[in-house]
C-alpha atoms as a PDB file:
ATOM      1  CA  UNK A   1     -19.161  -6.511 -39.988  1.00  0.00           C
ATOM      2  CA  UNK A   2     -17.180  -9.222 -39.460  1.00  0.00           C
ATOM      3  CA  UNK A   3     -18.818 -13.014 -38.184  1.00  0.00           C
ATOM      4  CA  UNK A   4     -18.013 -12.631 -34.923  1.00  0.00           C
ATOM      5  CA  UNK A   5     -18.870  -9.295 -34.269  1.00  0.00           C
ATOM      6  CA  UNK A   6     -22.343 -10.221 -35.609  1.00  0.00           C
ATOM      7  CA  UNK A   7     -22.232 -13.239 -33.474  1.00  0.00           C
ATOM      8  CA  UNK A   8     -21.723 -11.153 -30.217  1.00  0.00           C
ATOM      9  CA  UNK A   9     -24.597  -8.127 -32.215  1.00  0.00           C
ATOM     10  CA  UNK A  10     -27.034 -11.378 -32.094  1.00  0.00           C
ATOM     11  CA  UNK A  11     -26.280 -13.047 -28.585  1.00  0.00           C
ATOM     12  CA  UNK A  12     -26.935  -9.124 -27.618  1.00  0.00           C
ATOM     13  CA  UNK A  13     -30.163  -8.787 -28.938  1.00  0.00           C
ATOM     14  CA  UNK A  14     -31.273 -11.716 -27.732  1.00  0.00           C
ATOM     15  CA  UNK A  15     -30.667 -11.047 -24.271  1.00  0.00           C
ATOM     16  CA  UNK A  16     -32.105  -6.900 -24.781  1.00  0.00           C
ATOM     17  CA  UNK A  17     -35.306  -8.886 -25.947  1.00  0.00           C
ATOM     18  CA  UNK A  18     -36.016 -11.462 -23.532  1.00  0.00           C
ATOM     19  CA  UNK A  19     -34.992  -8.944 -20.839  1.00  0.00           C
ATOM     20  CA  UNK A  20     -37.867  -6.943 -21.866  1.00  0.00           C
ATOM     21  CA  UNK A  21     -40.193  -9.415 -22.348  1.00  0.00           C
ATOM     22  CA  UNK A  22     -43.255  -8.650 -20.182  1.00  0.00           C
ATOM     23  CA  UNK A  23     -43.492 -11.310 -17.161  1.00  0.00           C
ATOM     24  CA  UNK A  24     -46.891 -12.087 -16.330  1.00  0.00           C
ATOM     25  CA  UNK A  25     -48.745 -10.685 -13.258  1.00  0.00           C
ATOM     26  CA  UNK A  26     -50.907 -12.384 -11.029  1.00  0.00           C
ATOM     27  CA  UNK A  27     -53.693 -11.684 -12.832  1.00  0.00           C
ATOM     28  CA  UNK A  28     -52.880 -12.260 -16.292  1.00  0.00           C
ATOM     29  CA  UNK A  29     -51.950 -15.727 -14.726  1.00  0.00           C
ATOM     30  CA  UNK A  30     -55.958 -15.591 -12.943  1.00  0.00           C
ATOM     31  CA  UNK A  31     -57.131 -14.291 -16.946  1.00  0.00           C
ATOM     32  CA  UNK A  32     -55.964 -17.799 -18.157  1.00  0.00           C
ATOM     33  CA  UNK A  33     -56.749 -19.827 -15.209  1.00  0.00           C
ATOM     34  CA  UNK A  34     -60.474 -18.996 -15.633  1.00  0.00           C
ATOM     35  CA  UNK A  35     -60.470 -19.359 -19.590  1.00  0.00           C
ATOM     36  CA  UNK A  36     -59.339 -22.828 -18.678  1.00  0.00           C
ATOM     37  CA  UNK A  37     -61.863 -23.587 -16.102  1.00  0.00           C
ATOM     38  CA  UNK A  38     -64.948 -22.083 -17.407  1.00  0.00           C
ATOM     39  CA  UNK A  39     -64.214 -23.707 -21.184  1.00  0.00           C
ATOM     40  CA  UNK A  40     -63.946 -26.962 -19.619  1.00  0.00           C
ATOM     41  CA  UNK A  41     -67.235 -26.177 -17.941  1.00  0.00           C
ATOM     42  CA  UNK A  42     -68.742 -25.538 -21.012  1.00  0.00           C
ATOM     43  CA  UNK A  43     -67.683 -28.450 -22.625  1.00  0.00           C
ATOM     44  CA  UNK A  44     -68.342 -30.993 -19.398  1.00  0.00           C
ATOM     45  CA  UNK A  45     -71.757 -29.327 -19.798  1.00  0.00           C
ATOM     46  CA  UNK A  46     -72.199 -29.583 -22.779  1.00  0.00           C
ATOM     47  CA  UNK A  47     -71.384 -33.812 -23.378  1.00  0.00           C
ATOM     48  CA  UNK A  48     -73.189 -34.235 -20.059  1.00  0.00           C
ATOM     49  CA  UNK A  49     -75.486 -37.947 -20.306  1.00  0.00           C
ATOM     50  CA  UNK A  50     -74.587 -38.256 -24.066  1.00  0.00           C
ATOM     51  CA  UNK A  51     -75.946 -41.725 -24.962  1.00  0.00           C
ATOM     52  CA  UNK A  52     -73.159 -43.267 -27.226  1.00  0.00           C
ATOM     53  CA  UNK A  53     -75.068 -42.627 -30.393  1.00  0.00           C
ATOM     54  CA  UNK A  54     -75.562 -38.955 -29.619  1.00  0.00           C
ATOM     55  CA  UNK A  55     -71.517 -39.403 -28.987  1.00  0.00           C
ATOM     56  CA  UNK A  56     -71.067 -40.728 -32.307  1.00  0.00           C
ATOM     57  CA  UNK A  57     -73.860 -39.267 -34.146  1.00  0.00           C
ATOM     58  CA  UNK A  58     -72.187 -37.349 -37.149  1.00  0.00           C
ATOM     59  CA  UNK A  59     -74.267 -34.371 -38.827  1.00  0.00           C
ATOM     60  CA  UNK A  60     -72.621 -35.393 -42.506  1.00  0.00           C
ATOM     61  CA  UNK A  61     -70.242 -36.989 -44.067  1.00  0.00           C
ATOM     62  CA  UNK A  62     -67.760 -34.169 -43.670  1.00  0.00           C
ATOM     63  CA  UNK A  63     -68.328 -33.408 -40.031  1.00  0.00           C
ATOM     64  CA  UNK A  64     -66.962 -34.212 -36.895  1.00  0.00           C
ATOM     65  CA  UNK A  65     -69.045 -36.028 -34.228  1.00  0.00           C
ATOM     66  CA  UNK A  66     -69.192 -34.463 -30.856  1.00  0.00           C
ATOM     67  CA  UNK A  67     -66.383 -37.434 -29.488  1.00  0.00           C
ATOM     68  CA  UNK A  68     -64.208 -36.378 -32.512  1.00  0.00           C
ATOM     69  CA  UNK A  69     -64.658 -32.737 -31.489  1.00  0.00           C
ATOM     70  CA  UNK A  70     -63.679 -34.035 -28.260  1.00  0.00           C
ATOM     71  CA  UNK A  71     -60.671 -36.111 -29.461  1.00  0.00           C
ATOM     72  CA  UNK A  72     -59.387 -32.721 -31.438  1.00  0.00           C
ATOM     73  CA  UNK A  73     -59.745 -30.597 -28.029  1.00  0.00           C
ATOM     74  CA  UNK A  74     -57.449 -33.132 -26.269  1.00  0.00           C
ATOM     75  CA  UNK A  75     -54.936 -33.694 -29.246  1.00  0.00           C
ATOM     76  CA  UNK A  76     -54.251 -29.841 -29.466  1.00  0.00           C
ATOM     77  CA  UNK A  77     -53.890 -29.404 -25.243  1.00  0.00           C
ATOM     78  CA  UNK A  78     -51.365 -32.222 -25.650  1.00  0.00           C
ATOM     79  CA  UNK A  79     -49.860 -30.606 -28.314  1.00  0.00           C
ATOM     80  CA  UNK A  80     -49.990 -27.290 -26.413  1.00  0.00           C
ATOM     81  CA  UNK A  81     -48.561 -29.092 -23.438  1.00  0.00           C
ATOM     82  CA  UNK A  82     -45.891 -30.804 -25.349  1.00  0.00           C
ATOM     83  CA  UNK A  83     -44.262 -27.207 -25.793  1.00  0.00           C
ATOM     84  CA  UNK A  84     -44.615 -25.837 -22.930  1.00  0.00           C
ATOM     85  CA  UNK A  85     -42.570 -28.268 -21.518  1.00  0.00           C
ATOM     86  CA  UNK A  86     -39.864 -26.895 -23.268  1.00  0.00           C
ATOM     87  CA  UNK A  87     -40.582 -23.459 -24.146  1.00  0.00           C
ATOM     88  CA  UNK A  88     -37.396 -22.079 -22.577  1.00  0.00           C
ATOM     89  CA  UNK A  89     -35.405 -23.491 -25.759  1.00  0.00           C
ATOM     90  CA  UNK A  90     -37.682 -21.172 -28.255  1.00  0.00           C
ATOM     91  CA  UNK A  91     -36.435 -18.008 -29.034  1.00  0.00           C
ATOM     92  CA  UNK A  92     -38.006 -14.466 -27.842  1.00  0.00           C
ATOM     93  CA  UNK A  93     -40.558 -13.005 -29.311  1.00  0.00           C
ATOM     94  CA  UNK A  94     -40.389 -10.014 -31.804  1.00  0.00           C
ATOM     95  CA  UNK A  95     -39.165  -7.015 -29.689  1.00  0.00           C
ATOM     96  CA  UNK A  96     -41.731  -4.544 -31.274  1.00  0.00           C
ATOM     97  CA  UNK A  97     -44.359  -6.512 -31.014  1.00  0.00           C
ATOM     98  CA  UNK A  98     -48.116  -5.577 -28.653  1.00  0.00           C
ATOM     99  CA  UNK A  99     -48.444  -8.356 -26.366  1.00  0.00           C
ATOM    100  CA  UNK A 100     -51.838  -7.209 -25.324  1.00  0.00           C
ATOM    101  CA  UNK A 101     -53.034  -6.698 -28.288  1.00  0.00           C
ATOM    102  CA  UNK A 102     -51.822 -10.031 -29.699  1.00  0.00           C
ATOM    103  CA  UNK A 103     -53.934 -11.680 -26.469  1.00  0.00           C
ATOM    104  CA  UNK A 104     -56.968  -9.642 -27.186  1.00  0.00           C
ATOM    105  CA  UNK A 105     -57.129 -11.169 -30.752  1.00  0.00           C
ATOM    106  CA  UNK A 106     -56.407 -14.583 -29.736  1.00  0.00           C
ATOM    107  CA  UNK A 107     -59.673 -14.300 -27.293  1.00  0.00           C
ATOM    108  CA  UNK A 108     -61.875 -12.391 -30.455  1.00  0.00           C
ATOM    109  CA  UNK A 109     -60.597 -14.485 -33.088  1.00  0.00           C
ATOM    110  CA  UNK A 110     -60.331 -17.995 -31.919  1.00  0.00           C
ATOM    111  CA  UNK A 111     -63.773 -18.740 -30.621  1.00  0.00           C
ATOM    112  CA  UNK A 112     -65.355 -17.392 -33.965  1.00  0.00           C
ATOM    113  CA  UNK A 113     -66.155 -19.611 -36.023  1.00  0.00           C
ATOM    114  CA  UNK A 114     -67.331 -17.861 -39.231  1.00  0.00           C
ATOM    115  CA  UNK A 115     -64.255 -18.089 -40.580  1.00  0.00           C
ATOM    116  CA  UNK A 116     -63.214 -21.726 -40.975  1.00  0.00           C
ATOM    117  CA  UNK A 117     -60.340 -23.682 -39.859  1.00  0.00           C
ATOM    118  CA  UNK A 118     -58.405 -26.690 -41.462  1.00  0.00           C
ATOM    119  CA  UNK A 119     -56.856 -29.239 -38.224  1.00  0.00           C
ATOM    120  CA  UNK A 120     -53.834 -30.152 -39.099  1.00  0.00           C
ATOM    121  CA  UNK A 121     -53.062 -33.596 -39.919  1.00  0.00           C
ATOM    122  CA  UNK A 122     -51.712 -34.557 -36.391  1.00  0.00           C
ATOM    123  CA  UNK A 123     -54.787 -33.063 -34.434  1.00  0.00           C
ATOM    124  CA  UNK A 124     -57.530 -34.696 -36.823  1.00  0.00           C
ATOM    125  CA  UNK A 125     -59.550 -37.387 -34.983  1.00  0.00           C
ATOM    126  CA  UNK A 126     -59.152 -40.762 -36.089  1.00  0.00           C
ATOM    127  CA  UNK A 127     -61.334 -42.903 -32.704  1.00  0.00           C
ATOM    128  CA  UNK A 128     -58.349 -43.074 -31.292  1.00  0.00           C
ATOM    129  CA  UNK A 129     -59.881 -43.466 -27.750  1.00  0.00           C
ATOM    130  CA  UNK A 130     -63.604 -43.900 -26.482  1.00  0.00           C
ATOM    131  CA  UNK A 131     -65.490 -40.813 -25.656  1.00  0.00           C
ATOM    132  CA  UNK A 132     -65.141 -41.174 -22.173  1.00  0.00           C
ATOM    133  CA  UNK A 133     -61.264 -41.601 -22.561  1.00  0.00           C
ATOM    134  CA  UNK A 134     -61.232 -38.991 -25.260  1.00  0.00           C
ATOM    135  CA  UNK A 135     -62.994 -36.454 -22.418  1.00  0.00           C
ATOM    136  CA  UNK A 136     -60.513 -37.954 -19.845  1.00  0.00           C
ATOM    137  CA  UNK A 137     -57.825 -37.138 -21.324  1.00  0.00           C
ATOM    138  CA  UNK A 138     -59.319 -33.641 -22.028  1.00  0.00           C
ATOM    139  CA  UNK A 139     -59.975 -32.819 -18.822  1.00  0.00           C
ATOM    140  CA  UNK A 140     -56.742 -34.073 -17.675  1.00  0.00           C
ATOM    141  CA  UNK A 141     -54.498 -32.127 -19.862  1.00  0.00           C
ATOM    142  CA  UNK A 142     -56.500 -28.850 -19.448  1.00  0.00           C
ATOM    143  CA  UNK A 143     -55.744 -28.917 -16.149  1.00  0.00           C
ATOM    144  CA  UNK A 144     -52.112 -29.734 -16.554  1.00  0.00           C
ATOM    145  CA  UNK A 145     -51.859 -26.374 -18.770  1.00  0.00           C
ATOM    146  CA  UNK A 146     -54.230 -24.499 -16.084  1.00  0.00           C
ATOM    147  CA  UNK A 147     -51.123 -25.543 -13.732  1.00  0.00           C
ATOM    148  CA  UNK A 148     -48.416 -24.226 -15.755  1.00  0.00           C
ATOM    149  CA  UNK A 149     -49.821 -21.129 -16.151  1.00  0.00           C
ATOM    150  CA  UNK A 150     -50.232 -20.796 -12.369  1.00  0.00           C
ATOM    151  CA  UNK A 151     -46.844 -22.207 -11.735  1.00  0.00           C
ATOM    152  CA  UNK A 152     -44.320 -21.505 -14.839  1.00  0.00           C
ATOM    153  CA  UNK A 153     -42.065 -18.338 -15.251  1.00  0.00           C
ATOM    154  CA  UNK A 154     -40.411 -17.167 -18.474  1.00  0.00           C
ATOM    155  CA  UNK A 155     -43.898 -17.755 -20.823  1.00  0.00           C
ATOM    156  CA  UNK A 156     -43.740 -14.289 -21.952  1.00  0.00           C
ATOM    157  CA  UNK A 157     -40.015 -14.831 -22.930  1.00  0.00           C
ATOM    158  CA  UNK A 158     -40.086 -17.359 -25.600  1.00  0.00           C
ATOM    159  CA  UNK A 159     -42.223 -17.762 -28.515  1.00  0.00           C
ATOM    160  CA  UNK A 160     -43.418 -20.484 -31.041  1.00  0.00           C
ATOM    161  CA  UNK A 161     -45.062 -19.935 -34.151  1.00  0.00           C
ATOM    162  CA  UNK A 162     -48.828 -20.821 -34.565  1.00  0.00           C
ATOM    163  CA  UNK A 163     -49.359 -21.424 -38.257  1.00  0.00           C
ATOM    164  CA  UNK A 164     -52.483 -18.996 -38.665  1.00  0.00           C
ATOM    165  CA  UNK A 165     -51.815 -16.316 -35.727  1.00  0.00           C
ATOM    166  CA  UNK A 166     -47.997 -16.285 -35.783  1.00  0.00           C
ATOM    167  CA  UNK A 167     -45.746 -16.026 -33.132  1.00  0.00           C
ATOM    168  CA  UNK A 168     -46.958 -16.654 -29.998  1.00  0.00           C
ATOM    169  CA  UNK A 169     -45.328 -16.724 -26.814  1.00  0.00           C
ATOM    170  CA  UNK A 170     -46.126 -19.248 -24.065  1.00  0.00           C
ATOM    171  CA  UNK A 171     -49.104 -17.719 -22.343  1.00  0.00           C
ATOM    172  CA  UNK A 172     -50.457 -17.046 -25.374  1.00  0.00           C
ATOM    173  CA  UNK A 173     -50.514 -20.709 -26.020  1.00  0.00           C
ATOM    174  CA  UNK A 174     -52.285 -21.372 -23.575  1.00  0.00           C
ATOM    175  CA  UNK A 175     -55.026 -18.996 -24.123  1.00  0.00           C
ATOM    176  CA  UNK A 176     -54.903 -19.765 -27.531  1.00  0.00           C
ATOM    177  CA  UNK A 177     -56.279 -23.536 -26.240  1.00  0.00           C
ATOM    178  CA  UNK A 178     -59.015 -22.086 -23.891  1.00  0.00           C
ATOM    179  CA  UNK A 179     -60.140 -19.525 -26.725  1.00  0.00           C
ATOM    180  CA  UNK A 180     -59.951 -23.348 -29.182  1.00  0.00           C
ATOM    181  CA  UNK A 181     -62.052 -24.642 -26.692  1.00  0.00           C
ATOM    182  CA  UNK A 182     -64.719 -22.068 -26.257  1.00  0.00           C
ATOM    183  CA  UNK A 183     -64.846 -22.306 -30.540  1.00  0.00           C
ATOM    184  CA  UNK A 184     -65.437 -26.330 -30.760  1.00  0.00           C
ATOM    185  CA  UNK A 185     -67.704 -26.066 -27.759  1.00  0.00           C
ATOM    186  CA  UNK A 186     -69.606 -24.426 -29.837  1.00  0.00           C
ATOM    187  CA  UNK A 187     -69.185 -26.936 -32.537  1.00  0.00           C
ATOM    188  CA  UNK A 188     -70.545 -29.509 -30.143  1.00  0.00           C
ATOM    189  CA  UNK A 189     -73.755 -27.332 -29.624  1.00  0.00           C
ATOM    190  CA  UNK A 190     -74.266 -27.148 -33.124  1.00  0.00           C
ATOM    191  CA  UNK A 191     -73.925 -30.860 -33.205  1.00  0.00           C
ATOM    192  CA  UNK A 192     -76.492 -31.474 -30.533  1.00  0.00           C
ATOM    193  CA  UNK A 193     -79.020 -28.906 -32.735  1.00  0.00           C
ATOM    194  CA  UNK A 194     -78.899 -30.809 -35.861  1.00  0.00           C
ATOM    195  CA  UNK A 195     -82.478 -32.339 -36.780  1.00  0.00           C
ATOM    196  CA  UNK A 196     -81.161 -35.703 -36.916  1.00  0.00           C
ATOM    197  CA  UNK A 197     -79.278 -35.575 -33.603  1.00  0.00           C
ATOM    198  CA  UNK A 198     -80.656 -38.806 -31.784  1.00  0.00           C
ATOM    199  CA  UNK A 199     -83.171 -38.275 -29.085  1.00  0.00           C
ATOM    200  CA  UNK A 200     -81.058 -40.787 -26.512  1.00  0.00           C
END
């Protein structure tokens, strides 16, 4: 096969695949809209009338406080964000992959957090912003990827690599960072349960 031939073989497949890609329905779109919504609940919820030293309050050396946990959320939505924007230049996903299935272990595998996750460097907290910036800018972002989701087409059509779960196309993105919030939501609670946590 000669280089062009393979050229035109490739531009082919490319097209076949993104033709097929699965477009999302209304209420896959719905699926992710809540995920959004009801993790940022949690986490409102969950930071609601922190005094500043229950913000800061850090179980160990080695652990995150709750506005650090915070920080991370709103790093990795503006990382999400960031390529969203311009998804449409990613390639398609793998042709034989499940979709479905690939969503169904985002929401199972995320949130658990028995098996233990290192940030990478650009998502570790570093009191960048105050806690009540840190959750502005949370809650602000989340709902800039809750509108995408309502609003975007082609998310099914491209994907971008996640360094643990692997390729993932757009939607799954973005429940990838409602299933990330659900997990350090959790973080926070186990935070708040420490013995040491400070009263107010």
């Amino acid at each position: 096969m000669n280089l062009k031939t393979a050229a035109l073989l490739s531009t082919a497949l490319y097209f076949a695949s993104a033709a097929g890609a699965q477009e999302l329905t209304a209420k896959d779109r719905d699926r992710a809209v809540r995920l959004l919504d009801s993790s940022r609940a949690q986490v409102d919820e969950s930071v609601r009338g922190l005094s500043e030293a229950q913000w800061t309050f850090k179980p160990g050396p080695d652990r995150w406080s709750v506005a650090e946990i915070v920080e991370h959320m709103a790093l990795i939505e503006g990382i999400v964000k960031d390529f969203l924007v311009k998804i449409d230049q990613a390639p398609p996903p793998p042709a034989d992959r499940n979709a479905a299935g690939i969503d169904e272990m985002i929401l199972t595998k995320v949130p658990d957090r028995s098996t233990k996750v290192k940030a990478p460097e650009i998502a570790v907290p570093n009191g960048r912003w105050t806690p009540s910036v840190a959750l502005e800018q949370f809650r602000n972002l989340d709902g800039e990827l809750a509108e995408i989701v309502r609003t975007a087409s082609g998310l099914r059509q491209h994907a971008i690599p996640h360094p643990i779960l692997g390729p993932l196309d757009g939607y799954q993105w973005i429940l990838t960072v409602g299933a990330h919030n659900e997990r350090h939501n959790q973080q926070i609670l186990e935070v708040k349960a420490d013995p040491h946590f400070p009263e107010k």
